[in-house]
C-alpha atoms as a PDB file:
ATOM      1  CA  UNK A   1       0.000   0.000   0.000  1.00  0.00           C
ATOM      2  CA  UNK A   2       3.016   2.376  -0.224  1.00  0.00           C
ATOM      3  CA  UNK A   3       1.838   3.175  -3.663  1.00  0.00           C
ATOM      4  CA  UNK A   4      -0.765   5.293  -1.921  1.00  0.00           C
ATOM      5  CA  UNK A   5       1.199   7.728  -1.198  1.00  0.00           C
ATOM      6  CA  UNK A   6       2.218   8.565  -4.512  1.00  0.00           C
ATOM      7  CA  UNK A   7      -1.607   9.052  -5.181  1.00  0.00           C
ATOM      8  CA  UNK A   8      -1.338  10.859  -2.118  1.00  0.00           C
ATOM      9  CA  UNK A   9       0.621  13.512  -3.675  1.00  0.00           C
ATOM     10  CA  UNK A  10      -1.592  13.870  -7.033  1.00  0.00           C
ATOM     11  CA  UNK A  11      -4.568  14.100  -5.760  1.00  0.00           C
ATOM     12  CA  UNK A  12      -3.360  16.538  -3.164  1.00  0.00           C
ATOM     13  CA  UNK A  13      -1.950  18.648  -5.570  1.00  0.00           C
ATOM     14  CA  UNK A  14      -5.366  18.613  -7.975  1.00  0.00           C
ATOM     15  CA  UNK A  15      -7.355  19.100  -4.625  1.00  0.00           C
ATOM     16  CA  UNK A  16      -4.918  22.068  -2.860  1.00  0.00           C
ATOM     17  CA  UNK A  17      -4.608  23.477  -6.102  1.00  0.00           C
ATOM     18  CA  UNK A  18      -8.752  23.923  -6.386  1.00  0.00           C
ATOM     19  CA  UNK A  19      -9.421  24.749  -3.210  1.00  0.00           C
ATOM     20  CA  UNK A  20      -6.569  27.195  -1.728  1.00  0.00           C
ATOM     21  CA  UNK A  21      -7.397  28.234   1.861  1.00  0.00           C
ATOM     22  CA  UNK A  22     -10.500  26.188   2.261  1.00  0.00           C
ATOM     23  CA  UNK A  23     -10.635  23.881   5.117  1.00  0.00           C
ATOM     24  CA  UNK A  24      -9.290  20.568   5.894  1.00  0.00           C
ATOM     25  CA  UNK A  25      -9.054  18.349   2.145  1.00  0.00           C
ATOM     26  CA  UNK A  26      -9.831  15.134   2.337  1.00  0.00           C
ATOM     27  CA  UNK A  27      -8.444  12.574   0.156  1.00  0.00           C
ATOM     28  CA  UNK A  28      -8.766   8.675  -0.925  1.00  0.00           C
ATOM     29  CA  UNK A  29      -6.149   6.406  -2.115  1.00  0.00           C
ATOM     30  CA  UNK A  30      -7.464   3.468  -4.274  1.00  0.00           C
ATOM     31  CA  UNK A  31      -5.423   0.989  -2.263  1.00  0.00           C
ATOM     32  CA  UNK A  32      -7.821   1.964   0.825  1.00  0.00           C
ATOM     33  CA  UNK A  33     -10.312   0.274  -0.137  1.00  0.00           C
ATOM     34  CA  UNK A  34      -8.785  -3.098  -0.445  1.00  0.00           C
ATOM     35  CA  UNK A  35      -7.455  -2.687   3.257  1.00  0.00           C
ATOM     36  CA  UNK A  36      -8.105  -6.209   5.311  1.00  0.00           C
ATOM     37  CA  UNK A  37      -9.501  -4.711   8.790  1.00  0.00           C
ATOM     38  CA  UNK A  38      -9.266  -7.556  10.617  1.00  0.00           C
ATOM     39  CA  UNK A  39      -5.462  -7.467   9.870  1.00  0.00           C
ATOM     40  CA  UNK A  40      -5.074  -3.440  10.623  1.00  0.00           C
ATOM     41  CA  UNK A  41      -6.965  -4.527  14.269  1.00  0.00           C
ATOM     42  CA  UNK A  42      -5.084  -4.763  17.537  1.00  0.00           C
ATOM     43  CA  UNK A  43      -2.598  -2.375  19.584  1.00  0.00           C
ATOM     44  CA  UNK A  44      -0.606   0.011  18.049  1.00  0.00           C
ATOM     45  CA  UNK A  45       2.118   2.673  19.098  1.00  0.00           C
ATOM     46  CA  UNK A  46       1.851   5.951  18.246  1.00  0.00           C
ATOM     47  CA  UNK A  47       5.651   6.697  17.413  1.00  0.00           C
ATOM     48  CA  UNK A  48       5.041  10.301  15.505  1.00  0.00           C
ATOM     49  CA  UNK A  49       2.257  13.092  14.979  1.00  0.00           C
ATOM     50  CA  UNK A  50       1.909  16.184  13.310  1.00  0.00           C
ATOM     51  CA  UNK A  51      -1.207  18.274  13.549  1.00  0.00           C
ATOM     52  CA  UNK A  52      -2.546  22.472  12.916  1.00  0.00           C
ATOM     53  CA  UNK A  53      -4.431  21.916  16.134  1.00  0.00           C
ATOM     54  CA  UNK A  54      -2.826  24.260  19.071  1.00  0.00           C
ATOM     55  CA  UNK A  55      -1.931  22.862  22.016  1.00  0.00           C
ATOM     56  CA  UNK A  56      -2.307  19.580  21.447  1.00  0.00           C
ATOM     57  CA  UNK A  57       1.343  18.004  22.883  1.00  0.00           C
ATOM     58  CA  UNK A  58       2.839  18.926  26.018  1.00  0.00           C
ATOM     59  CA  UNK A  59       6.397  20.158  26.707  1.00  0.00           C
ATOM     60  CA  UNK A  60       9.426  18.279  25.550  1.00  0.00           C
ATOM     61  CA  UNK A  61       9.937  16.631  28.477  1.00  0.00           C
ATOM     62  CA  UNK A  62       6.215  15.233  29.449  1.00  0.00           C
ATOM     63  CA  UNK A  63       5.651  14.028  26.047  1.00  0.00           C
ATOM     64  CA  UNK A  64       5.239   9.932  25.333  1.00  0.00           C
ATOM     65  CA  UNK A  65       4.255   7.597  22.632  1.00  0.00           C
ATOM     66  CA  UNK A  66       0.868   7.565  22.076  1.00  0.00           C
ATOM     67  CA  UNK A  67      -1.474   4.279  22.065  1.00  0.00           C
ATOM     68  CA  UNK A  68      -4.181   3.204  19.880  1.00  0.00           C
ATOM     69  CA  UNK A  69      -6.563   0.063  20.136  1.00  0.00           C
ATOM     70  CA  UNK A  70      -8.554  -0.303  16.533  1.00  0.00           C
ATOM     71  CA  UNK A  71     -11.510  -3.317  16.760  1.00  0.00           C
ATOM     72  CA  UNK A  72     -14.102  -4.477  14.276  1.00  0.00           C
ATOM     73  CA  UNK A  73     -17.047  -4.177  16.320  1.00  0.00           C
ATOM     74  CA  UNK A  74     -18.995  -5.397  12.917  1.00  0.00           C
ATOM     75  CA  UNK A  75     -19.069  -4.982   8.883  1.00  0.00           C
ATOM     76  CA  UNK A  76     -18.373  -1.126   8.638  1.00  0.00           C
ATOM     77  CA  UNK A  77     -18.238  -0.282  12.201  1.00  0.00           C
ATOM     78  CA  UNK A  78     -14.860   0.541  13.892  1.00  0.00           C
ATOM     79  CA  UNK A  79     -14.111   1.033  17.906  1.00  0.00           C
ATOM     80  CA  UNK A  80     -10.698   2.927  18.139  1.00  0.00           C
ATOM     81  CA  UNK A  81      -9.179   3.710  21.313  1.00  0.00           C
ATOM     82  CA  UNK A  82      -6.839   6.355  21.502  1.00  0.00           C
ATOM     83  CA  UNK A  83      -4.186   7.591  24.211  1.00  0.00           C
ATOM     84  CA  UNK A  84      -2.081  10.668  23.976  1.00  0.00           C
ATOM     85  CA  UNK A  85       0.412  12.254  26.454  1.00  0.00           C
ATOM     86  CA  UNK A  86      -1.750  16.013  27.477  1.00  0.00           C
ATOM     87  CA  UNK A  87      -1.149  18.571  28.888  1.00  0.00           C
ATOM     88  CA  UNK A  88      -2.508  16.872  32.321  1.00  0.00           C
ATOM     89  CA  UNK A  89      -0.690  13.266  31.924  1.00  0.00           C
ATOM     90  CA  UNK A  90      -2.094  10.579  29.321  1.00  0.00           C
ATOM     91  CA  UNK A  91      -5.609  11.305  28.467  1.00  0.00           C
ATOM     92  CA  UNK A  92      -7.314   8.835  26.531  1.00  0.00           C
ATOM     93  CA  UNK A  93     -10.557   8.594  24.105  1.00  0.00           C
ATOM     94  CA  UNK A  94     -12.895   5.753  22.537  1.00  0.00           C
ATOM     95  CA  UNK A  95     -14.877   6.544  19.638  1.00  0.00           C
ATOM     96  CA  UNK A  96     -17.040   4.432  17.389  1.00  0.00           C
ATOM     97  CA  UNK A  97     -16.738   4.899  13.725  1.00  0.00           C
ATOM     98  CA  UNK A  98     -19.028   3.733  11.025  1.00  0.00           C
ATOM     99  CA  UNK A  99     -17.909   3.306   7.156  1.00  0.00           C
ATOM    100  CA  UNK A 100     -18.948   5.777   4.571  1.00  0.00           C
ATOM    101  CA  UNK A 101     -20.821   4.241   1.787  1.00  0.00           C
ATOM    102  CA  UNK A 102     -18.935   5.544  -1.038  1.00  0.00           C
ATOM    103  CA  UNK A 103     -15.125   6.619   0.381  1.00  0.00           C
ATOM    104  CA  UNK A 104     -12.463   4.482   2.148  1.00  0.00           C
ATOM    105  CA  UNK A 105     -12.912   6.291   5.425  1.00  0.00           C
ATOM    106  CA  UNK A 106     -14.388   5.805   8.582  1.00  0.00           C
ATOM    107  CA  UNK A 107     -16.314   8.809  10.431  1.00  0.00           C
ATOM    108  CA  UNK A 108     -17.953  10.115  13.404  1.00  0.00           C
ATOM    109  CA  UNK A 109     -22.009  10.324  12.594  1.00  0.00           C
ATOM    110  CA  UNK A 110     -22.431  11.361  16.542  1.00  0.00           C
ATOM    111  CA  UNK A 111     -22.099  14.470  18.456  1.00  0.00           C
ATOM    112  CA  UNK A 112     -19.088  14.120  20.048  1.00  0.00           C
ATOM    113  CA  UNK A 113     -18.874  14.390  23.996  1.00  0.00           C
ATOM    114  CA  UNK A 114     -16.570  14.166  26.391  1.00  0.00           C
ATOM    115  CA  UNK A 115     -16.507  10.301  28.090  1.00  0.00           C
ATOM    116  CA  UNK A 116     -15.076   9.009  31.522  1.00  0.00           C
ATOM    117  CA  UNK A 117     -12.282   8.366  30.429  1.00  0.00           C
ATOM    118  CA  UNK A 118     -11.345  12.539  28.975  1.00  0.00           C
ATOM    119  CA  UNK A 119     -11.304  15.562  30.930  1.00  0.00           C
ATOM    120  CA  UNK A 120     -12.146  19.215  29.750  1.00  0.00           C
ATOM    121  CA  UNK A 121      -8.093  19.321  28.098  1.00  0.00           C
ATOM    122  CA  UNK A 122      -8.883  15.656  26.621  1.00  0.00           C
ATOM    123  CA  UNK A 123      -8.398  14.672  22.769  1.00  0.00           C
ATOM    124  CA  UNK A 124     -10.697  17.106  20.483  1.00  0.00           C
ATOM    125  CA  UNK A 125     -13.455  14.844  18.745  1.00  0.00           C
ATOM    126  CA  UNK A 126     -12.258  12.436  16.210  1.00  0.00           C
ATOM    127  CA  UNK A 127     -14.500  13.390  12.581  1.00  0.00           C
ATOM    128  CA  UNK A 128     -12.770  10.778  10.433  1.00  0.00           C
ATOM    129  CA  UNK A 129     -10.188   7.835  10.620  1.00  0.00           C
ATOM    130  CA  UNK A 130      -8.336   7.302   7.574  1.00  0.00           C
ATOM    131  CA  UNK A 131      -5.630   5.042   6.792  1.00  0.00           C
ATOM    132  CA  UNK A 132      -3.640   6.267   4.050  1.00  0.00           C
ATOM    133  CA  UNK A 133      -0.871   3.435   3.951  1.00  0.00           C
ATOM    134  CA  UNK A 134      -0.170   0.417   5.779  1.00  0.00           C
ATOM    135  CA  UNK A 135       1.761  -3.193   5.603  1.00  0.00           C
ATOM    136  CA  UNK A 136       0.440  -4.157   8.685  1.00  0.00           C
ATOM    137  CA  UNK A 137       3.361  -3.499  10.889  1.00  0.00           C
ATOM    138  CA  UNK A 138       3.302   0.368  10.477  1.00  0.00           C
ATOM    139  CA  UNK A 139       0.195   2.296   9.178  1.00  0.00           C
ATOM    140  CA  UNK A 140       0.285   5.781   8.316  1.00  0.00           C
ATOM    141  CA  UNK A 141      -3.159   7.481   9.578  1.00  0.00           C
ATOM    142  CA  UNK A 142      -5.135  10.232   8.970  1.00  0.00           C
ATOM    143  CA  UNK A 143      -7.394  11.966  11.580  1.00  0.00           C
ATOM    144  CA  UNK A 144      -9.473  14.730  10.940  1.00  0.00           C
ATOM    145  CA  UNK A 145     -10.613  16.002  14.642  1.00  0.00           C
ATOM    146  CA  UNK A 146     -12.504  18.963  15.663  1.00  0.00           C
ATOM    147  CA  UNK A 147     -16.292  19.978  17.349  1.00  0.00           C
ATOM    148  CA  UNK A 148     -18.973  21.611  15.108  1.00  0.00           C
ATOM    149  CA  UNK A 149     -18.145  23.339  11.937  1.00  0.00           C
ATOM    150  CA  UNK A 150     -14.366  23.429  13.717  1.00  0.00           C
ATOM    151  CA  UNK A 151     -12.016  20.954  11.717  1.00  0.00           C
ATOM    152  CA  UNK A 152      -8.200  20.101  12.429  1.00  0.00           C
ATOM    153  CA  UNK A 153      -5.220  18.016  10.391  1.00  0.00           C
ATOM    154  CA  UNK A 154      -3.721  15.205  12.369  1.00  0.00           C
ATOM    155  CA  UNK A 155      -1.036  12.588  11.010  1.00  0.00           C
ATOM    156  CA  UNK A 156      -0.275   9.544  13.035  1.00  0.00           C
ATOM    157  CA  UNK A 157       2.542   6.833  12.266  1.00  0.00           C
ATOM    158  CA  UNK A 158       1.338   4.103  13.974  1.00  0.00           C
ATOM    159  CA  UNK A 159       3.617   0.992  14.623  1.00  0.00           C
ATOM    160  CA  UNK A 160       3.252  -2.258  16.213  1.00  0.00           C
ATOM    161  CA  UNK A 161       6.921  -1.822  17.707  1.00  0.00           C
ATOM    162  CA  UNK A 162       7.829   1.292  20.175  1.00  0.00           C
ATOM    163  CA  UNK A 163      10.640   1.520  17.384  1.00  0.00           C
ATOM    164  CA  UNK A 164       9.813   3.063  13.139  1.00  0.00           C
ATOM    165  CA  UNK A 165      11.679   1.722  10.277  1.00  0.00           C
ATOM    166  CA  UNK A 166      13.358   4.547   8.240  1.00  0.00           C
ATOM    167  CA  UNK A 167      10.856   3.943   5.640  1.00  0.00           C
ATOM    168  CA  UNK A 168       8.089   4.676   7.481  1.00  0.00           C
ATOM    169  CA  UNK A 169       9.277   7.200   9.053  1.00  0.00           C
ATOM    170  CA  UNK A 170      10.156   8.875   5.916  1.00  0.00           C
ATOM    171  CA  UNK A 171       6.603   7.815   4.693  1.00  0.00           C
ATOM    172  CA  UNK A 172       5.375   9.946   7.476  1.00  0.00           C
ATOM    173  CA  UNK A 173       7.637  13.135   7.027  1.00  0.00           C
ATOM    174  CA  UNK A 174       6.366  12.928   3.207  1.00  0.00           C
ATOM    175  CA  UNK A 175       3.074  13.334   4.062  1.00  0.00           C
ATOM    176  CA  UNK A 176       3.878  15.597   6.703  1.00  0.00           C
ATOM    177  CA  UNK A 177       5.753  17.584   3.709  1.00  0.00           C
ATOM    178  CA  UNK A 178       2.309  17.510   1.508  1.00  0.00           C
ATOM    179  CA  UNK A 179       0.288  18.556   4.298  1.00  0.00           C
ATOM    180  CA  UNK A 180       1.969  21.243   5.009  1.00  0.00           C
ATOM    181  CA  UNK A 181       2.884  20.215   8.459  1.00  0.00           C
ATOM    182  CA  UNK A 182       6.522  19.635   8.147  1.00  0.00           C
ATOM    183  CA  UNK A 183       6.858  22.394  11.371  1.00  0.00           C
ATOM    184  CA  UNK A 184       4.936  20.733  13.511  1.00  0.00           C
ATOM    185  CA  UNK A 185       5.951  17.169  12.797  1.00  0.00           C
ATOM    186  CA  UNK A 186       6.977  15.922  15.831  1.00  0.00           C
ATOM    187  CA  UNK A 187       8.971  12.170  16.680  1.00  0.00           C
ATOM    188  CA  UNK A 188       7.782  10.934  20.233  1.00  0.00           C
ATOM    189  CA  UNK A 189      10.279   9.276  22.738  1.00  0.00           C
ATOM    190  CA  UNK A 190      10.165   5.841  23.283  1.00  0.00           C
ATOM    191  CA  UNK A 191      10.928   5.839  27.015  1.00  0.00           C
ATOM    192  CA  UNK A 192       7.853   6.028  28.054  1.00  0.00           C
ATOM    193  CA  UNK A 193       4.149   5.611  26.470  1.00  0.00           C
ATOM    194  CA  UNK A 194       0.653   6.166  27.020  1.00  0.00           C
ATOM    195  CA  UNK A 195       0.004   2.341  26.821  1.00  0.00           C
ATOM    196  CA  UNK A 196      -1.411   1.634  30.139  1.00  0.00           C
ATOM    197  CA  UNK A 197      -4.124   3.737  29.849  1.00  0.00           C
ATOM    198  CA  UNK A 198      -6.102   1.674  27.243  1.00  0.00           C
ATOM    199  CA  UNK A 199      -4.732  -1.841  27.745  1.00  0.00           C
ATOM    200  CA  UNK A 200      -6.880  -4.224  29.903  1.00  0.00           C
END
């Protein structure tokens, strides 16, 4: 699925050229549709984000890797759990996603609310999940987050190790690179993670 990356960058292009200054593009490699969900489900690291939302890492020194848990709850529904270092310690979110019915991406259809398991400062409401390329050990993901008509960028190299191979991570500063993101690309530590708060 590397390939979709390179149809990453055209239809970007086409798309950023159209619509200059308009909000968050969306965009849908062919090679997502033919993704094996079953395969893509289970824990993954969170070894590198970038996203135009404010705010959303802590300093330096109190970030970690991030978490996610993805499940198949049933044919085009997705439960992802997700766990990011905050500005108040790991804060964690679980959101159910159902499939569009004509683009390779998961989204949002409720209102989104905080849960027990987020404070006021938690993770802003996940609109879309998108996987953009994955071989199964990595997968490069696409989050669109935000509340209302309010809509934010976020790029997540996921990994099944605490550890990326150079050519995902250069997968992910790519697409950082297209995004326009490049500045606020940032590579967690591995020391510690954000595991424990999603893992039975």
């Amino acid at each position: 699925m590397r390939q979709g990356l390179l149809v990453l960058v055209l239809v970007l292009g086409l798309g950023l050229g159209l619509a200059a200054g308009s909000q968050v593009q969306e965009w849908y490699p062919r090679e997502s549709h033919t993704l094996n969900w079953n395969k893509f489900s289970g824990f993954w690291y969170i070894l590198a984000t970038a996203t135009d939302a404010q705010g959303f890492l802590p300093a330096r020194d109190k970030r970690k890797l991030g978490a996610s848990v993805v499940k198949v709850n049933k044919v085009g529904q997705l439960c992802v759990l997700l766990a990011f270092s905050r500005l108040k310690g790991c804060q964690s979110q679980e959101v159910i996603l159902r499939k569009d019915r004509k683009k390779p991406v998961f989204r949002n259809t409720c209102a989104y609310a905080a849960g027990p398991r987020e404070g006021p400062e938690g993770v802003k409401g996940v609109k879309a999940f998108h996987v953009l390329s994955t071989d199964y050990s990595y997968g490069l993901v696409y989050l669109r987050l935000g509340r209302a008509a309010q809509n934010y960028k976020n790029l997540l190299l996921f990994h099944r190790q605490n550890v990326s191979s150079f050519q995902s991570l250069k997968e992910f500063m790519d697409a950082c690179d297209i995004l326009g993101l490049s500045k606020a690309a940032v590579i967690l530590p591995k020391d510690a993670s954000c595991a424990h708060t999603i893992l039975p």
